[in-house]
C-alpha atoms as a PDB file:
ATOM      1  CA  UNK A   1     -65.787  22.711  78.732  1.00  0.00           C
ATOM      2  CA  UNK A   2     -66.269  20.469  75.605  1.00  0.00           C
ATOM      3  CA  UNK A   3     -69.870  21.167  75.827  1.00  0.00           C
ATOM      4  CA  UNK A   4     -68.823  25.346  75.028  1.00  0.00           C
ATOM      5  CA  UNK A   5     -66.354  24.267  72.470  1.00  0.00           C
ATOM      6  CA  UNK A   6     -68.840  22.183  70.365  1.00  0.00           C
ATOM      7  CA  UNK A   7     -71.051  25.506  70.669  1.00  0.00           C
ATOM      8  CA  UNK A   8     -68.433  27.598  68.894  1.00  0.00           C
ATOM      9  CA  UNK A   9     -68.124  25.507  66.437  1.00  0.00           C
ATOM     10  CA  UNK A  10     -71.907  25.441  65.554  1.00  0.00           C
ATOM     11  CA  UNK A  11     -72.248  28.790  65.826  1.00  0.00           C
ATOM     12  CA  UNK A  12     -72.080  30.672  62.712  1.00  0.00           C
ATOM     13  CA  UNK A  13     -69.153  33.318  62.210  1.00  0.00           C
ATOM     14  CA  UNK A  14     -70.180  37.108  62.753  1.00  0.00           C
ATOM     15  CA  UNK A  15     -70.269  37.979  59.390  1.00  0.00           C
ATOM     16  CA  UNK A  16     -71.999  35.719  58.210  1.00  0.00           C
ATOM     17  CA  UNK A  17     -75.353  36.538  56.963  1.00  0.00           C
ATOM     18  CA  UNK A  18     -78.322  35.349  59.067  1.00  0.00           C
ATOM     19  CA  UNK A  19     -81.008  35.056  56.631  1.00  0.00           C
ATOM     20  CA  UNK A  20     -80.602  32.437  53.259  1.00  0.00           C
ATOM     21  CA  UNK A  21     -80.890  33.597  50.023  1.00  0.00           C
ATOM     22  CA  UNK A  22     -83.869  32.233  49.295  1.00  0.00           C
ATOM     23  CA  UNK A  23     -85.632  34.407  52.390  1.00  0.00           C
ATOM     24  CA  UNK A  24     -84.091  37.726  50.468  1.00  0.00           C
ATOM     25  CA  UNK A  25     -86.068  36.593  47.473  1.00  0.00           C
ATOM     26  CA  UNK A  26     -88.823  36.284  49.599  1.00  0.00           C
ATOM     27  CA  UNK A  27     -88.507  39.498  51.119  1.00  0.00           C
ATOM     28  CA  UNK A  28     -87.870  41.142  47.884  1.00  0.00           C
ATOM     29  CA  UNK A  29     -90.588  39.497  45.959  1.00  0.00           C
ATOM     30  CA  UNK A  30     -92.747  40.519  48.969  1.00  0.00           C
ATOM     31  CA  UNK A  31     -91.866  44.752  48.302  1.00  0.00           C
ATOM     32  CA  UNK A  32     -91.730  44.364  44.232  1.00  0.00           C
ATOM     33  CA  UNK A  33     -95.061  43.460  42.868  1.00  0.00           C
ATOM     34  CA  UNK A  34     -94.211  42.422  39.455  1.00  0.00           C
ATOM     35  CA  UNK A  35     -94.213  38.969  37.483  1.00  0.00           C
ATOM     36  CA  UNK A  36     -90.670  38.086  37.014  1.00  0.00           C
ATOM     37  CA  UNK A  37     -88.999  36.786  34.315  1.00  0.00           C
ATOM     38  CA  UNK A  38     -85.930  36.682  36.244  1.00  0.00           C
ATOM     39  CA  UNK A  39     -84.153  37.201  39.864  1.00  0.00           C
ATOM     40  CA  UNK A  40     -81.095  36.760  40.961  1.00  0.00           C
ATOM     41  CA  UNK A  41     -79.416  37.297  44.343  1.00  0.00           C
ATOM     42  CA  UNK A  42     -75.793  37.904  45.495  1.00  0.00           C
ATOM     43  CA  UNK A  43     -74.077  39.187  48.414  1.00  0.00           C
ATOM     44  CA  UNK A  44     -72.199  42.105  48.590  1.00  0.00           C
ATOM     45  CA  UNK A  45     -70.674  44.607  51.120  1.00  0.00           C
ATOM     46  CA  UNK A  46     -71.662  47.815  51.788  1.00  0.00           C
ATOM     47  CA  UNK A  47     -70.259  50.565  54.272  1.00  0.00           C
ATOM     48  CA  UNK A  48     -69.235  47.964  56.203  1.00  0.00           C
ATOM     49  CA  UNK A  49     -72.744  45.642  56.060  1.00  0.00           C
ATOM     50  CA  UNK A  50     -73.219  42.370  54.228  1.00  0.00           C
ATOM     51  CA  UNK A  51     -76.039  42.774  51.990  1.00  0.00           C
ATOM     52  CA  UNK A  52     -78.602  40.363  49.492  1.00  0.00           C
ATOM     53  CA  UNK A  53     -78.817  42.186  46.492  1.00  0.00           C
ATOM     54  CA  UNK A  54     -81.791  40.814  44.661  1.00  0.00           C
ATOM     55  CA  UNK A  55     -82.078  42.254  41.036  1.00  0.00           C
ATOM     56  CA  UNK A  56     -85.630  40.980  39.663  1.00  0.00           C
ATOM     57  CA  UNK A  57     -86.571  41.303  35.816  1.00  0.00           C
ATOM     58  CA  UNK A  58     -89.700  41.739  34.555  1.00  0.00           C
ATOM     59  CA  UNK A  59     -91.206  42.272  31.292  1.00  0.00           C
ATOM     60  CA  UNK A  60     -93.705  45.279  31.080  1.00  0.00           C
ATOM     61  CA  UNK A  61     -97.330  44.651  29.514  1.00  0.00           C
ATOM     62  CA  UNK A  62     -97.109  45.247  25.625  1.00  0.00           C
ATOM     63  CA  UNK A  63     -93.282  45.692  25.737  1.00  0.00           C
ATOM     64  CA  UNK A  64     -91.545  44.419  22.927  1.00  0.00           C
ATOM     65  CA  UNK A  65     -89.164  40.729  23.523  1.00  0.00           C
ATOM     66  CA  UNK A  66     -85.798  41.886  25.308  1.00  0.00           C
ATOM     67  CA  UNK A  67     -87.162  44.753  27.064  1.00  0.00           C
ATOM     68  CA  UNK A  68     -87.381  44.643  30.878  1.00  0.00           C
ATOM     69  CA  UNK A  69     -88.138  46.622  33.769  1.00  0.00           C
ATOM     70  CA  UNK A  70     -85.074  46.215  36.548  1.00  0.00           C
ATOM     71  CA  UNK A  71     -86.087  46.230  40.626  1.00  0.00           C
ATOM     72  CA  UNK A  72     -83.096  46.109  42.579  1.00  0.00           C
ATOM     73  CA  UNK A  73     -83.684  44.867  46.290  1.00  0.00           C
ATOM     74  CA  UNK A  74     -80.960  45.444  48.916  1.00  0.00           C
ATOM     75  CA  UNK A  75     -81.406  43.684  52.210  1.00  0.00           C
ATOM     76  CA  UNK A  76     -79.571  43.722  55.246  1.00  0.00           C
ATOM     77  CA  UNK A  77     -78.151  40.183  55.388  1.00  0.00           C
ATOM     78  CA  UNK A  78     -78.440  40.219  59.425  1.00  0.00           C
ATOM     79  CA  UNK A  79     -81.799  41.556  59.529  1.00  0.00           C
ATOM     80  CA  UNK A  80     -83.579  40.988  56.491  1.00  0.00           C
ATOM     81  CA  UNK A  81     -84.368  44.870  56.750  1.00  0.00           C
ATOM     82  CA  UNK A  82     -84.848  46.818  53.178  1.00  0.00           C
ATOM     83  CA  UNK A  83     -82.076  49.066  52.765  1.00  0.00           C
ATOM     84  CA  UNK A  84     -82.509  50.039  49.346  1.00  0.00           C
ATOM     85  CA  UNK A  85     -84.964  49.627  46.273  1.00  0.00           C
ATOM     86  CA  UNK A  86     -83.946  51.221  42.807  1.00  0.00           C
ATOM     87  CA  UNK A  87     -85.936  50.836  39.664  1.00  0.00           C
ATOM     88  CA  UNK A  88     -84.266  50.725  36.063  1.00  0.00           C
END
């Protein structure tokens, strides 16, 4: 019995995510092939998923400072699946 309490308490909740952020920047590094200047990734919900939004910034070749070209990664927290890619 103390055996399947100690279990519950190491396993993680439900909703939390099941990949770390650092394996959605992975992932989303992995789908955008550009050199960035930047990334950043949060969590957020979506219909009723947890999802890694990574936003990577990159600067284009012969752009001028301050310019950037936006990738925007969303990946299923529990599976590390691609949901979404948007460029800006």
């Amino acid at each position: 019995m103390a055996l399947a309490s100690l279990g519950a308490l190491c396993d993680p909740p439900a909703n939390s995510p099941e990949i770390s952020r650092e394996r959605a920047i992975e992932i989303a590094r992995q789908e955008v092939d550009i050199a960035a200047e930047s990334v950043e990734a949060v969590q957020v919900a979506s219909e009723g998923r947890i999802l890694w939004r990574v936003t990577i910034k990159a600067r284009l070749p012969d752009a001028p400072p301050g310019l950037f070209e936006t990738r925007i990664v969303d990946i299923d927290a529990r599976s590390g699946k691609i949901v979404s890619l948007s460029t800006s």
